[in-house]
N, C-alpha and C. Protein backbone atom coordinates (compact mmCIF):
# COMPACT_ATOMS: atom_id res chain seq x y z
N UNK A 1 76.76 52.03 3.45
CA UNK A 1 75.74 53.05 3.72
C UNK A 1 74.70 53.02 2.64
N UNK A 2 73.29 53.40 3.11
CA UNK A 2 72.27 53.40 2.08
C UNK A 2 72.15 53.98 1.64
N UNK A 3 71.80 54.43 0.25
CA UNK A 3 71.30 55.83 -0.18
C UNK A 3 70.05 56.17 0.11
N UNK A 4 69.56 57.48 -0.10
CA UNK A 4 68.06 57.46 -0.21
C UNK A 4 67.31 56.98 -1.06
N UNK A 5 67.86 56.29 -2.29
CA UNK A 5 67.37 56.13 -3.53
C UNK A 5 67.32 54.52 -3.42
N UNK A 6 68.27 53.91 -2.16
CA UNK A 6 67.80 52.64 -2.32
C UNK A 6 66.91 52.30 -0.99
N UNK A 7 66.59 53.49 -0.41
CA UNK A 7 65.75 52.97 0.60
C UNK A 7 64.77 53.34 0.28
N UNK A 8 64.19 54.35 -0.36
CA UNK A 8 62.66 54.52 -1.41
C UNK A 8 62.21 53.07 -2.06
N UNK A 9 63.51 52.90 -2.59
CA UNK A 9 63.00 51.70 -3.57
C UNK A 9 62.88 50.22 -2.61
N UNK A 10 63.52 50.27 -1.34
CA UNK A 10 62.98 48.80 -0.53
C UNK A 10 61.64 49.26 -0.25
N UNK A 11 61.51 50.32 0.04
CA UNK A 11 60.38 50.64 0.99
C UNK A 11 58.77 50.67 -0.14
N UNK A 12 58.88 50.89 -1.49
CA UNK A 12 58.52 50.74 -2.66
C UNK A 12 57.99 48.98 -2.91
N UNK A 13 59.18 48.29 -2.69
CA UNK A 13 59.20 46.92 -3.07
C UNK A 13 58.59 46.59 -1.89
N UNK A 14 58.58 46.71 -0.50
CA UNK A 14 57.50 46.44 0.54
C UNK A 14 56.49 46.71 0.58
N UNK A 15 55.94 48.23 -0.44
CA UNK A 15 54.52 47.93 -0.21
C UNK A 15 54.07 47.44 -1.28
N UNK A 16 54.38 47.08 -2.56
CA UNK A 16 54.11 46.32 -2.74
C UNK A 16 53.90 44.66 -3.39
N UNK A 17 54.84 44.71 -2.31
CA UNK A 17 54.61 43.23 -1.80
C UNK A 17 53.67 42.85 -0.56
N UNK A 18 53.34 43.72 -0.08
CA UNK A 18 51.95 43.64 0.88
C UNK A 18 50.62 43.77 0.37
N UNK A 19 50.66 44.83 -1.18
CA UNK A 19 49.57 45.17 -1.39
C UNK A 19 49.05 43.78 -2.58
N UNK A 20 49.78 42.93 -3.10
CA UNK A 20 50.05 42.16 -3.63
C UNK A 20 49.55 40.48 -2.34
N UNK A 21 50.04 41.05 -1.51
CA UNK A 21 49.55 39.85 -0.40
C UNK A 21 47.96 40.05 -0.10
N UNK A 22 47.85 41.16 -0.22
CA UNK A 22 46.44 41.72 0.63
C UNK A 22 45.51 40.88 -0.76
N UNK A 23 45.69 41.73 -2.11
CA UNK A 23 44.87 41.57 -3.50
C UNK A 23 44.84 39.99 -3.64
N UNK A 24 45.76 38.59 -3.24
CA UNK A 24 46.01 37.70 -3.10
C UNK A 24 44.62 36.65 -2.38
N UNK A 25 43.75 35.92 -3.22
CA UNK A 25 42.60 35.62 -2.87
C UNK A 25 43.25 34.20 -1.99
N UNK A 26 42.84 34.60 -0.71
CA UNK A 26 42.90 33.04 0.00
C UNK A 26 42.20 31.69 -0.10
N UNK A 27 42.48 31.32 -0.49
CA UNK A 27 41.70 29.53 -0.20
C UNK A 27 41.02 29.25 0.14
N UNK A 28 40.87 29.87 1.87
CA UNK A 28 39.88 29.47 2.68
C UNK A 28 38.82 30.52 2.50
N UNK A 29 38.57 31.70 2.14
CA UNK A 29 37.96 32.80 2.07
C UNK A 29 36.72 32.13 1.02
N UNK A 30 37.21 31.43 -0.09
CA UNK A 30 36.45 30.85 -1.26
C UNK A 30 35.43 29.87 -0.76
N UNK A 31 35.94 28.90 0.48
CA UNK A 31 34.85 27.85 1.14
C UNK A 31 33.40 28.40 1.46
N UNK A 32 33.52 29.08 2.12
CA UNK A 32 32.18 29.49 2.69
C UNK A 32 31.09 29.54 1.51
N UNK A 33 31.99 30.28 0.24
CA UNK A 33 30.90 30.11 -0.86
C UNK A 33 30.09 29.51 -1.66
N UNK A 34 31.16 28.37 -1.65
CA UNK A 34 31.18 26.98 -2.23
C UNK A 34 29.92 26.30 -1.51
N UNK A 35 30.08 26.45 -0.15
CA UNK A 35 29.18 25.75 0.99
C UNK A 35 28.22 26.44 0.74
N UNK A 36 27.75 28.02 0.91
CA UNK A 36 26.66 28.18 0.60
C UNK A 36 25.62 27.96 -0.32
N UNK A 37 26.43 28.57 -1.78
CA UNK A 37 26.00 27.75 -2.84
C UNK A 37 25.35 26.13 -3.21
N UNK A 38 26.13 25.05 -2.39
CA UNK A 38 25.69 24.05 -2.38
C UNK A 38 24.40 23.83 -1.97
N UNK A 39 24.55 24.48 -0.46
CA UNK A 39 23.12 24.52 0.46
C UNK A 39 22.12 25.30 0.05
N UNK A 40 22.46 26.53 -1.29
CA UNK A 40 21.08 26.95 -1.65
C UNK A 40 21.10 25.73 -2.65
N UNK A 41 21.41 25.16 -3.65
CA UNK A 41 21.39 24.39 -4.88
C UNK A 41 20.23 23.18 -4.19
N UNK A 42 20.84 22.16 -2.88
CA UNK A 42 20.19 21.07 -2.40
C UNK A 42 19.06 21.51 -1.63
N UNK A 43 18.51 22.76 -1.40
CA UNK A 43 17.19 23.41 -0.61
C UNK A 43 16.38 23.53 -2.00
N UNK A 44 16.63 24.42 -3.19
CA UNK A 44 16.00 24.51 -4.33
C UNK A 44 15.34 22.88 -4.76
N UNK A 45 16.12 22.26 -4.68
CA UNK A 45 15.98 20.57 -4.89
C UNK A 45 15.10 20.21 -4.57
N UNK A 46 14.92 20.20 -2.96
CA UNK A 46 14.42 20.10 -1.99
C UNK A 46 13.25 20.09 -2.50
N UNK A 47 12.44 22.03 -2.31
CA UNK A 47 11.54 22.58 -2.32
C UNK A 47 10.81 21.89 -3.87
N UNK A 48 11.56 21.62 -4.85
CA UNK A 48 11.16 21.52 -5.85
C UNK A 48 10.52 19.97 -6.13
N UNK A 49 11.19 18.87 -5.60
CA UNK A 49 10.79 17.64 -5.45
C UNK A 49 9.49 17.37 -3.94
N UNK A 50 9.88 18.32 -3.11
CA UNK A 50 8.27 18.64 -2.18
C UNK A 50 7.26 18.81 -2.86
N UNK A 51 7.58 20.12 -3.74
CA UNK A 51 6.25 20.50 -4.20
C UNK A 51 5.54 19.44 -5.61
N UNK A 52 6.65 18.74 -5.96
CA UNK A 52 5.63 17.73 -7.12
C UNK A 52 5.67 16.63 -6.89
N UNK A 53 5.99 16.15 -5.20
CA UNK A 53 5.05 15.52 -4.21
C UNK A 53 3.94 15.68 -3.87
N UNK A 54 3.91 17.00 -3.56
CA UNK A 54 2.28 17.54 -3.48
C UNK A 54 1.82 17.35 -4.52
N UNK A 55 1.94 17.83 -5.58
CA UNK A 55 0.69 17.94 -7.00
C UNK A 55 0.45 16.40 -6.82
N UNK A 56 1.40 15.95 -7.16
CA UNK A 56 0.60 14.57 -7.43
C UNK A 56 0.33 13.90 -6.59
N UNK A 57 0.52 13.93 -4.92
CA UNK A 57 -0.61 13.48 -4.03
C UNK A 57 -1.88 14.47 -4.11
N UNK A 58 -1.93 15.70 -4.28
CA UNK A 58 -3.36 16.64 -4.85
C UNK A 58 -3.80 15.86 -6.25
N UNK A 59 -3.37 15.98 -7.43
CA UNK A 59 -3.95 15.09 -8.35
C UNK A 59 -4.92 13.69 -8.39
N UNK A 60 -3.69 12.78 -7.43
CA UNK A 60 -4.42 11.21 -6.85
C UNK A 60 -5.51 11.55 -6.18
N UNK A 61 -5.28 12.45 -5.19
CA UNK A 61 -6.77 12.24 -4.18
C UNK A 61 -7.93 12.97 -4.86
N UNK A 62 -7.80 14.34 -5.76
CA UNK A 62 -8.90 14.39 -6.65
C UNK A 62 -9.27 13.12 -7.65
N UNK A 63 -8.47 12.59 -8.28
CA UNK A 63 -8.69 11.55 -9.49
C UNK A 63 -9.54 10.33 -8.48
N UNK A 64 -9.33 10.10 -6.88
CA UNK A 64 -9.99 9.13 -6.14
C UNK A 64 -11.78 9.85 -6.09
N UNK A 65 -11.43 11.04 -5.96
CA UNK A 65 -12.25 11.39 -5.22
C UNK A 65 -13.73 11.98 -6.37
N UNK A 66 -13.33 11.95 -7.74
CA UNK A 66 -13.93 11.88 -8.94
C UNK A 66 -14.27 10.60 -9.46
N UNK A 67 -13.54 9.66 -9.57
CA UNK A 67 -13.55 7.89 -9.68
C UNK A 67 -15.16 7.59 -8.38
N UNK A 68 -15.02 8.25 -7.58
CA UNK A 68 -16.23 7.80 -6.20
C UNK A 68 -17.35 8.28 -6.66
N UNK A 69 -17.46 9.35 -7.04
CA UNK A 69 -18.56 10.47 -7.15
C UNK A 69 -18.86 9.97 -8.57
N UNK A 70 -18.34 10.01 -9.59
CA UNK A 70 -18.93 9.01 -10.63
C UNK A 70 -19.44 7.51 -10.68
N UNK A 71 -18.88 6.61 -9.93
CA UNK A 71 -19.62 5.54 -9.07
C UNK A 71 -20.76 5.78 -8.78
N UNK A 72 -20.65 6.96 -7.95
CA UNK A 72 -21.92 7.34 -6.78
C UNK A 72 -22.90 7.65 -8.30
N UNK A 73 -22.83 7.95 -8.69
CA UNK A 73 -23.64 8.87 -9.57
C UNK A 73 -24.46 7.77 -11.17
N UNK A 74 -23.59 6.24 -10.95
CA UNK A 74 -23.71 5.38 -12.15
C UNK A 74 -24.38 4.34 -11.38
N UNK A 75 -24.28 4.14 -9.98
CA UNK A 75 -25.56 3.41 -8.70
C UNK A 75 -26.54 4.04 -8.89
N UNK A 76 -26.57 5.40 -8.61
CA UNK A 76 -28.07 5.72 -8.53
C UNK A 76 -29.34 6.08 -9.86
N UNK A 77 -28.12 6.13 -11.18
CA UNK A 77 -29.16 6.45 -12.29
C UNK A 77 -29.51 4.51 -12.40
N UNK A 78 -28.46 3.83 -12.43
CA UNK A 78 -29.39 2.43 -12.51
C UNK A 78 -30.01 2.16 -11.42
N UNK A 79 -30.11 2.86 -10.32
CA UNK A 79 -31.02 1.93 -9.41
C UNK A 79 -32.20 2.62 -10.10
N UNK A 80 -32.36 4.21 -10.01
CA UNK A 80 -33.89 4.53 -10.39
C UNK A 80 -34.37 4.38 -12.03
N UNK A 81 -33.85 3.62 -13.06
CA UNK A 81 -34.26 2.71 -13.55
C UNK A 81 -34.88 1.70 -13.30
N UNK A 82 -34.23 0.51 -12.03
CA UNK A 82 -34.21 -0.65 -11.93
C UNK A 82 -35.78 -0.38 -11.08
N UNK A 83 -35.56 -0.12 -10.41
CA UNK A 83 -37.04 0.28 -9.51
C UNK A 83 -37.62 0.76 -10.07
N UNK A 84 -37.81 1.52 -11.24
CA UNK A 84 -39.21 2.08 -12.08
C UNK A 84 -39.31 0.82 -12.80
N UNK A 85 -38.54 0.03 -13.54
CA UNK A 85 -38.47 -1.12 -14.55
C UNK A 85 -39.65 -2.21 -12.74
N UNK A 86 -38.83 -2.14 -11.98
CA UNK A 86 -39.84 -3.20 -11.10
C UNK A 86 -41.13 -2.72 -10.76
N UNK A 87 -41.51 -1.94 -10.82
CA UNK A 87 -42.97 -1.42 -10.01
C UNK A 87 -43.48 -0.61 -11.49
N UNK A 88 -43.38 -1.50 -12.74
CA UNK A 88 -43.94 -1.20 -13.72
C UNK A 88 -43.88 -2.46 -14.59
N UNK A 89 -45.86 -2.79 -14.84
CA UNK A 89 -46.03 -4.01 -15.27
C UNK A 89 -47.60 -3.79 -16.01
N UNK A 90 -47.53 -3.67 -16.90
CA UNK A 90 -48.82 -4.17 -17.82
C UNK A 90 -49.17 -5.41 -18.06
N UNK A 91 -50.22 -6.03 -17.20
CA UNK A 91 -50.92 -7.42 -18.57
C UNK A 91 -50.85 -7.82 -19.34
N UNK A 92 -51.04 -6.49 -20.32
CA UNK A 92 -51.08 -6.86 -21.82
C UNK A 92 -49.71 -7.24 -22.54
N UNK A 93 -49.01 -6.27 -22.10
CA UNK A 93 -47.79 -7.19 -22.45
C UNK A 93 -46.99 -7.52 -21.24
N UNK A 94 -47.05 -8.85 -20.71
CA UNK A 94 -47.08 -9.20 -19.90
C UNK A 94 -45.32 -9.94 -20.14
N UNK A 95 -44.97 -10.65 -20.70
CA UNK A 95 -43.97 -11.43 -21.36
C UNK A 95 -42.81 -10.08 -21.08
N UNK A 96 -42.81 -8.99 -21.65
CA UNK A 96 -41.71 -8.26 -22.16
C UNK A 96 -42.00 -7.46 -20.87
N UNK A 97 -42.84 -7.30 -19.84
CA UNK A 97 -42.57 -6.90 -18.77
C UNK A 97 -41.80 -7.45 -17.59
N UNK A 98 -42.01 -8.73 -17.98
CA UNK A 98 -40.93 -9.59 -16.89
C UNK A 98 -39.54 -10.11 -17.66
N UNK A 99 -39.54 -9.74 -18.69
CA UNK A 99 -38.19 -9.32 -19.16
C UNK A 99 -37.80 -8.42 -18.76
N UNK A 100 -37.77 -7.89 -19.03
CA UNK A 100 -37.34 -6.30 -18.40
C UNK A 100 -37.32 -6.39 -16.67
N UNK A 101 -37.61 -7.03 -16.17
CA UNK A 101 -37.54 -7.66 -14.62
C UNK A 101 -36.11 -8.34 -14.44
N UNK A 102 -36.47 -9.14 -15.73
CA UNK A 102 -35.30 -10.35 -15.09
C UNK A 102 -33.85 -9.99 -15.85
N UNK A 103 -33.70 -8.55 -16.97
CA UNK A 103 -32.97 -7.67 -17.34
C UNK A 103 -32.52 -6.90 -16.45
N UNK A 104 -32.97 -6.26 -15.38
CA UNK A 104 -32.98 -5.34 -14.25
C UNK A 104 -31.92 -6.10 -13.26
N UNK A 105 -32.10 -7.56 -13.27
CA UNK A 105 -31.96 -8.20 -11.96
C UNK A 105 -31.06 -9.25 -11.52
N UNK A 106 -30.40 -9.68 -10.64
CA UNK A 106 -29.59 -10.91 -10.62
C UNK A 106 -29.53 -11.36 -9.06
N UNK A 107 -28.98 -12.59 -9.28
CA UNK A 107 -28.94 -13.67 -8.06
C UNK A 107 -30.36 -14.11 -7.48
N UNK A 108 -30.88 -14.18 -6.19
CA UNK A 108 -31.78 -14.48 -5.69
C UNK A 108 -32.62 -13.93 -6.68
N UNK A 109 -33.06 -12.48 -6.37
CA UNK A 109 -34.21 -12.35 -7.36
C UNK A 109 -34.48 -11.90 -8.60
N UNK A 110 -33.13 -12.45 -9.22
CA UNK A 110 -33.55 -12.80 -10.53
C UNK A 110 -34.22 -14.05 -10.89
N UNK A 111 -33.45 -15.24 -9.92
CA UNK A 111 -34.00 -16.41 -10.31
C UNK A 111 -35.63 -16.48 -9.58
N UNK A 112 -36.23 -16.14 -8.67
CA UNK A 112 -37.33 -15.69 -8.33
C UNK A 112 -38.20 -15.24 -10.12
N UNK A 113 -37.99 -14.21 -10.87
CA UNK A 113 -38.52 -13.82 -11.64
C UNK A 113 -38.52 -14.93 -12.84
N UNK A 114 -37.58 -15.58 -13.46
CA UNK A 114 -36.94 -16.76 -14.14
C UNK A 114 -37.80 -17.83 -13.37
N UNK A 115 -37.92 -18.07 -12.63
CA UNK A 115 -39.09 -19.43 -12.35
C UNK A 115 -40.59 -19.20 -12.09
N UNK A 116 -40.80 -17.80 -13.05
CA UNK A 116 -41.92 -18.22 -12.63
C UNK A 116 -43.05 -18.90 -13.40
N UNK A 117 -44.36 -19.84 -12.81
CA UNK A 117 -45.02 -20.63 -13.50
C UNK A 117 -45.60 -19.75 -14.59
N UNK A 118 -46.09 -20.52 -15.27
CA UNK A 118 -47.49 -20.12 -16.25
C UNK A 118 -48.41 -19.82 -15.52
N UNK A 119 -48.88 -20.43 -14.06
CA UNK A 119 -50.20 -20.07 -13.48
C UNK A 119 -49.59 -18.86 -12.68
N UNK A 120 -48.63 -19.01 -12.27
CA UNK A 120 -48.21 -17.49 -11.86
C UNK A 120 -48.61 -16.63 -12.96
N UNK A 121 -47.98 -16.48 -14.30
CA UNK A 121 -48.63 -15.78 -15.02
C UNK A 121 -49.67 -15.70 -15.41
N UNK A 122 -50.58 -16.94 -15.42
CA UNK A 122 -52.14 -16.93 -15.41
C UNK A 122 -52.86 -16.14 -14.64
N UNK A 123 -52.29 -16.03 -13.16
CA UNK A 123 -52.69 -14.95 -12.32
C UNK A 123 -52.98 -13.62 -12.37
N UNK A 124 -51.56 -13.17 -12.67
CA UNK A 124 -50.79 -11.77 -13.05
C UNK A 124 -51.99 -11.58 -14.66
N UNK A 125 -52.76 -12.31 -15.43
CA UNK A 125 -53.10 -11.42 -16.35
C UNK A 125 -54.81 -11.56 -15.89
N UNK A 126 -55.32 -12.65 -15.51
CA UNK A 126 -56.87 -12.52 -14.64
C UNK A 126 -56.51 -11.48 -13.68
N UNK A 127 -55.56 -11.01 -13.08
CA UNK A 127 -55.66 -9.58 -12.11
C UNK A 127 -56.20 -8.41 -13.35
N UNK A 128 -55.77 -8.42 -14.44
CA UNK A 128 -55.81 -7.39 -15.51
C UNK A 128 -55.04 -5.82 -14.51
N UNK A 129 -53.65 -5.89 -13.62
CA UNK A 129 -53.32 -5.10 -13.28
C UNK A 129 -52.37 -4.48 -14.19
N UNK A 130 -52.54 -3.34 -14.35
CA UNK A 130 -51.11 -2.15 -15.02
C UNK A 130 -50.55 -1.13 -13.97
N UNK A 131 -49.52 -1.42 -13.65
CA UNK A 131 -48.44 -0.32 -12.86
C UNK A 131 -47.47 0.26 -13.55
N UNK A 132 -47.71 1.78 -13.11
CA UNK A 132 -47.16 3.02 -13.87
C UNK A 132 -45.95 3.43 -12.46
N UNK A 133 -44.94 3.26 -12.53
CA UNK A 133 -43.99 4.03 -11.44
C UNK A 133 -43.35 5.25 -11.95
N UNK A 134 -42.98 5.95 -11.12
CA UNK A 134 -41.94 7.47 -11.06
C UNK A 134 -41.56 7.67 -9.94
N UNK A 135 -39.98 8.10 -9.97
CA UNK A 135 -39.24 7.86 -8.63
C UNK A 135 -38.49 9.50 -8.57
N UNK A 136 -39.41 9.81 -7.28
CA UNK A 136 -39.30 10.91 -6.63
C UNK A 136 -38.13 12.20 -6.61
N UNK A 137 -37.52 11.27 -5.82
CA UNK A 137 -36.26 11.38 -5.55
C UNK A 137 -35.51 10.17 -5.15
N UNK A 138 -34.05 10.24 -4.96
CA UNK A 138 -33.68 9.23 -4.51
C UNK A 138 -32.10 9.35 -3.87
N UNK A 139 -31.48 8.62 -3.39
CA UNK A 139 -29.95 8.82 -3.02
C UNK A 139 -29.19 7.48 -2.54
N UNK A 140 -27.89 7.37 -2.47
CA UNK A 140 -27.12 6.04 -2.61
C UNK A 140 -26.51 6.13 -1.00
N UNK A 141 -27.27 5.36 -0.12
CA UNK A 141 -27.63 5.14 1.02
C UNK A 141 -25.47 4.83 1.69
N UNK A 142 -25.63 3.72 0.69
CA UNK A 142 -24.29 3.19 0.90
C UNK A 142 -23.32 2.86 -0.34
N UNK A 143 -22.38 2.99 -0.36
CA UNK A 143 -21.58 2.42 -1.85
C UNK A 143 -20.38 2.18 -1.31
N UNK A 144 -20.16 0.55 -1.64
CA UNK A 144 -18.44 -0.02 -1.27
C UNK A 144 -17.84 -0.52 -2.90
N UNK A 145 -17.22 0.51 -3.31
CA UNK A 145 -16.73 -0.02 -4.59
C UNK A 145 -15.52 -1.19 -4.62
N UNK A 146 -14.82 -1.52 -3.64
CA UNK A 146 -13.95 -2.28 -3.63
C UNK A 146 -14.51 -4.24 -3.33
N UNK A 147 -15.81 -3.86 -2.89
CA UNK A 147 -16.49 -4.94 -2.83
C UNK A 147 -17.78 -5.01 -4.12
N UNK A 148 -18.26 -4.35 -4.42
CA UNK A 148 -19.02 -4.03 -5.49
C UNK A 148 -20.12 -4.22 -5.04
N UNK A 149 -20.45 -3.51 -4.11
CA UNK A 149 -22.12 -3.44 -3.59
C UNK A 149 -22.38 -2.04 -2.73
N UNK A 150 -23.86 -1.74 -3.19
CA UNK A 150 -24.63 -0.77 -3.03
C UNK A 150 -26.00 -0.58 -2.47
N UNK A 151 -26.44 0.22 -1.71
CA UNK A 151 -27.97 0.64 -1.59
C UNK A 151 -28.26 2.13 -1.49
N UNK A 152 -29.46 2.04 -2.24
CA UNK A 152 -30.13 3.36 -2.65
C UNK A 152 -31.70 3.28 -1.98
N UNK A 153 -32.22 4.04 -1.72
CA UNK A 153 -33.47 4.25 -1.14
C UNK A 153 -33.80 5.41 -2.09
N UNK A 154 -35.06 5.09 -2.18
CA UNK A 154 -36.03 5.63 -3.45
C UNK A 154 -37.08 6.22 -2.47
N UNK A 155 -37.78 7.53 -3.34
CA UNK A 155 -39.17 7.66 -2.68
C UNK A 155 -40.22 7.88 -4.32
N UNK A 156 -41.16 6.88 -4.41
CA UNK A 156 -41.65 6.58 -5.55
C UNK A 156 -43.26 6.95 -5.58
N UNK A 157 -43.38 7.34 -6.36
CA UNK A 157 -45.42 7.48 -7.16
C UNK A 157 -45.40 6.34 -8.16
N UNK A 158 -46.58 5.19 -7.75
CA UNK A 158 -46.93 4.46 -8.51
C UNK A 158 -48.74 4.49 -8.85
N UNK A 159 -48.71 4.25 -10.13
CA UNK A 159 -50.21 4.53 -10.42
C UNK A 159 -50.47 2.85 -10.59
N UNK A 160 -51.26 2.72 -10.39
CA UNK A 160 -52.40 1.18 -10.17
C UNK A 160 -53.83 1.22 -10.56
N UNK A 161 -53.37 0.34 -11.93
CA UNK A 161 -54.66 0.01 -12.40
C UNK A 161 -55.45 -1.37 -12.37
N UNK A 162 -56.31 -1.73 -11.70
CA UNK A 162 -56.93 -3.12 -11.50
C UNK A 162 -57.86 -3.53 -12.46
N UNK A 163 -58.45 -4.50 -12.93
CA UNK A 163 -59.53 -5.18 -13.68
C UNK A 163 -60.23 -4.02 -14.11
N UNK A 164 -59.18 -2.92 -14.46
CA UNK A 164 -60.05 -1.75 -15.72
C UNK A 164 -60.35 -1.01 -15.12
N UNK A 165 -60.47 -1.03 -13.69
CA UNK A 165 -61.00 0.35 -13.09
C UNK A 165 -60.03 1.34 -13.11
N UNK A 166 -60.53 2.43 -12.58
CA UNK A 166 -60.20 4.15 -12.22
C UNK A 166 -58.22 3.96 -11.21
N UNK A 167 -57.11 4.85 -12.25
CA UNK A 167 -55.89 4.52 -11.86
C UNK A 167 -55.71 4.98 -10.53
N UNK A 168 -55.25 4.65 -9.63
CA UNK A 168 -54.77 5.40 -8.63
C UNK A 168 -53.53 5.49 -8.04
N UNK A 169 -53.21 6.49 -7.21
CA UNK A 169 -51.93 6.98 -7.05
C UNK A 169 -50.97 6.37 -5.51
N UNK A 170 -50.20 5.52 -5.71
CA UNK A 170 -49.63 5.07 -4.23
C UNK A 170 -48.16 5.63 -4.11
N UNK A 171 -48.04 6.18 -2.56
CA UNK A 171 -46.59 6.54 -2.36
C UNK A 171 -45.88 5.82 -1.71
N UNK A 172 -44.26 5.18 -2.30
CA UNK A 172 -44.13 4.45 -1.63
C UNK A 172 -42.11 4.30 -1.26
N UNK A 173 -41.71 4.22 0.18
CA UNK A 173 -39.76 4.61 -0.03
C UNK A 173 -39.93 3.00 -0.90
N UNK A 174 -38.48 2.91 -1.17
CA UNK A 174 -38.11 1.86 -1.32
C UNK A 174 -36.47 1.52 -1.11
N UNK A 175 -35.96 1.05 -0.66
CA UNK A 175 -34.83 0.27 -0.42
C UNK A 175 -33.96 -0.90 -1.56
N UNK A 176 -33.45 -0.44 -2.18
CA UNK A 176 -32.61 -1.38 -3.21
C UNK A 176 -31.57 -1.68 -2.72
N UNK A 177 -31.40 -2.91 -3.13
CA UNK A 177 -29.60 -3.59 -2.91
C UNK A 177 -29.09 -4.01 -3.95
N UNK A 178 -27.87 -3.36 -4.57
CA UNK A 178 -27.38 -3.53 -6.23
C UNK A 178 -25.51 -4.64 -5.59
N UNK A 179 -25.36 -5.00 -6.78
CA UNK A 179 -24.14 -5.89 -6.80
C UNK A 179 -23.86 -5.11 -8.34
N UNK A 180 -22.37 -5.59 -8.32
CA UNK A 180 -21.85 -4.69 -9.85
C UNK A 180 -21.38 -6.35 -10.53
N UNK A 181 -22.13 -6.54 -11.55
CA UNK A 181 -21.56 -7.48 -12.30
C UNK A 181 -21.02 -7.15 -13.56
N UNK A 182 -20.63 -8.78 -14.48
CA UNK A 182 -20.20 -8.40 -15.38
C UNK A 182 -20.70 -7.46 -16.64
N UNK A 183 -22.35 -7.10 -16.15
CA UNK A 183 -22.84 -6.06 -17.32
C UNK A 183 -23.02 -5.16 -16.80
N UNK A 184 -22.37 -4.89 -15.61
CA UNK A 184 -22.83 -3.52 -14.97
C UNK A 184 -23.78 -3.26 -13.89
N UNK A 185 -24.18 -2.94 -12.97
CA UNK A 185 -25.06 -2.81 -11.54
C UNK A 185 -26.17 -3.55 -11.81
N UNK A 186 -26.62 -4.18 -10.92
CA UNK A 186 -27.77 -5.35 -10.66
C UNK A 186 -29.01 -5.19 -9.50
N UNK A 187 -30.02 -4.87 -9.86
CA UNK A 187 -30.66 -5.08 -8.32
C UNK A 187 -30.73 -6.82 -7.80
N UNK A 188 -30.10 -6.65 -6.69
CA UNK A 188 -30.23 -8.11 -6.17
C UNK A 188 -31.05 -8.18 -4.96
N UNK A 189 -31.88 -7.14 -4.78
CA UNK A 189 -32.90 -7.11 -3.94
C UNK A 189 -33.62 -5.71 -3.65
N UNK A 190 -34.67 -6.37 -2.97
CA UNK A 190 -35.64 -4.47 -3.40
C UNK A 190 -36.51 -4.64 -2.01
N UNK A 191 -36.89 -3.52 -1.78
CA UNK A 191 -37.94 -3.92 -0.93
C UNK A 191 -39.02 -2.54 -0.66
N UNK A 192 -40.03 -2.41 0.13
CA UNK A 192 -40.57 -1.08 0.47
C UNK A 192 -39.92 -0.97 2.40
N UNK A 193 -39.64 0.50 2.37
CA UNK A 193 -39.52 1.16 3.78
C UNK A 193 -40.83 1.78 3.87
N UNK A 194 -41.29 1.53 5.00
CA UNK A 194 -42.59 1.93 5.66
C UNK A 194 -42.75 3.57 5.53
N UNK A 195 -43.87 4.07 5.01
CA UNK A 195 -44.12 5.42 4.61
C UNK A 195 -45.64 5.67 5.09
N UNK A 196 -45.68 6.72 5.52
CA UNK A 196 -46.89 7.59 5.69
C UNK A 196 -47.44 8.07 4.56
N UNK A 197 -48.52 7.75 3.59
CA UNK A 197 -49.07 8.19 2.74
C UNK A 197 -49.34 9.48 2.66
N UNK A 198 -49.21 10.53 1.78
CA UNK A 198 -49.84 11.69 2.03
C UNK A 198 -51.70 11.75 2.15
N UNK A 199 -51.85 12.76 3.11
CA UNK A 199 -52.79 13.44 3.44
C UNK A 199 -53.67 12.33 4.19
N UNK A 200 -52.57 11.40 5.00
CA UNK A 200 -53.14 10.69 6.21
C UNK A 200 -52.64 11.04 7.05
């Protein structure tokens, strides 16, 4: 027979040993956490190797896109040099003006400027002409930097002075074609685009 004193005490030792089962962390209860944890850890990753994917595809395409615009911007201060240096020529010093020509210039018409005669220059100083240029405005029509060629169109005021007479004023576009050599942009050809003079 039981006493009451030993059935308190099973009934004691049953609960707890249940409450002891319950407080008892399961195994599987712990997974889910593990898993979540992982999947935030490899999303953080994620997000974090995305985003400095981006910067530095944002970085490259600014650094391209600054590399162009400085190009753009090192065509057009030498072209409107190169075209004031061409449509500017004194007589008198006649020598250091077609230097400065054949300084400006390469390929075809450089060698054009480089051959030319003495009676060519005999010409050029019995004209007794002086040309004064200034270039308007201007802009870089086209630019392929991977090939190294360019055109700029100019709109220019040239003053013209003949056998001493009274200077006068001509307006005129012009069309350049530059190549990038080893000293840096070249006009390798020039020409005038057809213009309406003012106040005709």
């Amino acid at each position: 027979m039981t006493s009451p004193a030993e059935t308190d005490t099973d009934v004691d030792s049953a609960d707890a040993s249940e409450t002891e089962t319950a407080e008892a962390p399961s195994p599987r209860s712990a997974l889910p956490t593990i898993v979540l944890s992982a999947a935030v850890a490899l999303l953080v990753a994620a997000v974090a190797v995305a985003g400095w994917f981006g910067v530095a595809w944002f970085n490259a395409a600014n650094d391209d896109g600054l590399t162009y615009s400085s190009s753009r911007d090192e065509v057009d201060r030498v072209a409107r040099a190169a075209i004031v240096t061409m449509n500017t020529l004194d007589y008198r010093k006649l020598d250091q003006g077609l230097a400065n020509w054949s300084d400006a210039t390469t390929g075809a018409l450089h060698d054009e400027i480089t051959k030319l005669t003495a009676e060519n220059k005999q010409q050029l100083m019995e004209a007794k002409s002086v040309t004064k240029a200034v270039v308007r405005s201007s802009a870089v029509r086209e630019l392929d930097e991977r090939a190294g060629k360019a055109t700029v169109i100019a709109a220019i005021k040239t003053t013209v002075s003949t056998g001493g007479g009274e200077p006068t004023d001509k307006y005129q576009r012009i069309e350049a074609s530059l190549v990038r050599t080893d000293a840096g942009w070249k006009l390798d050809g020039i020409g005038k685009v057809p213009y309406a003079q003012p106040g005709r």
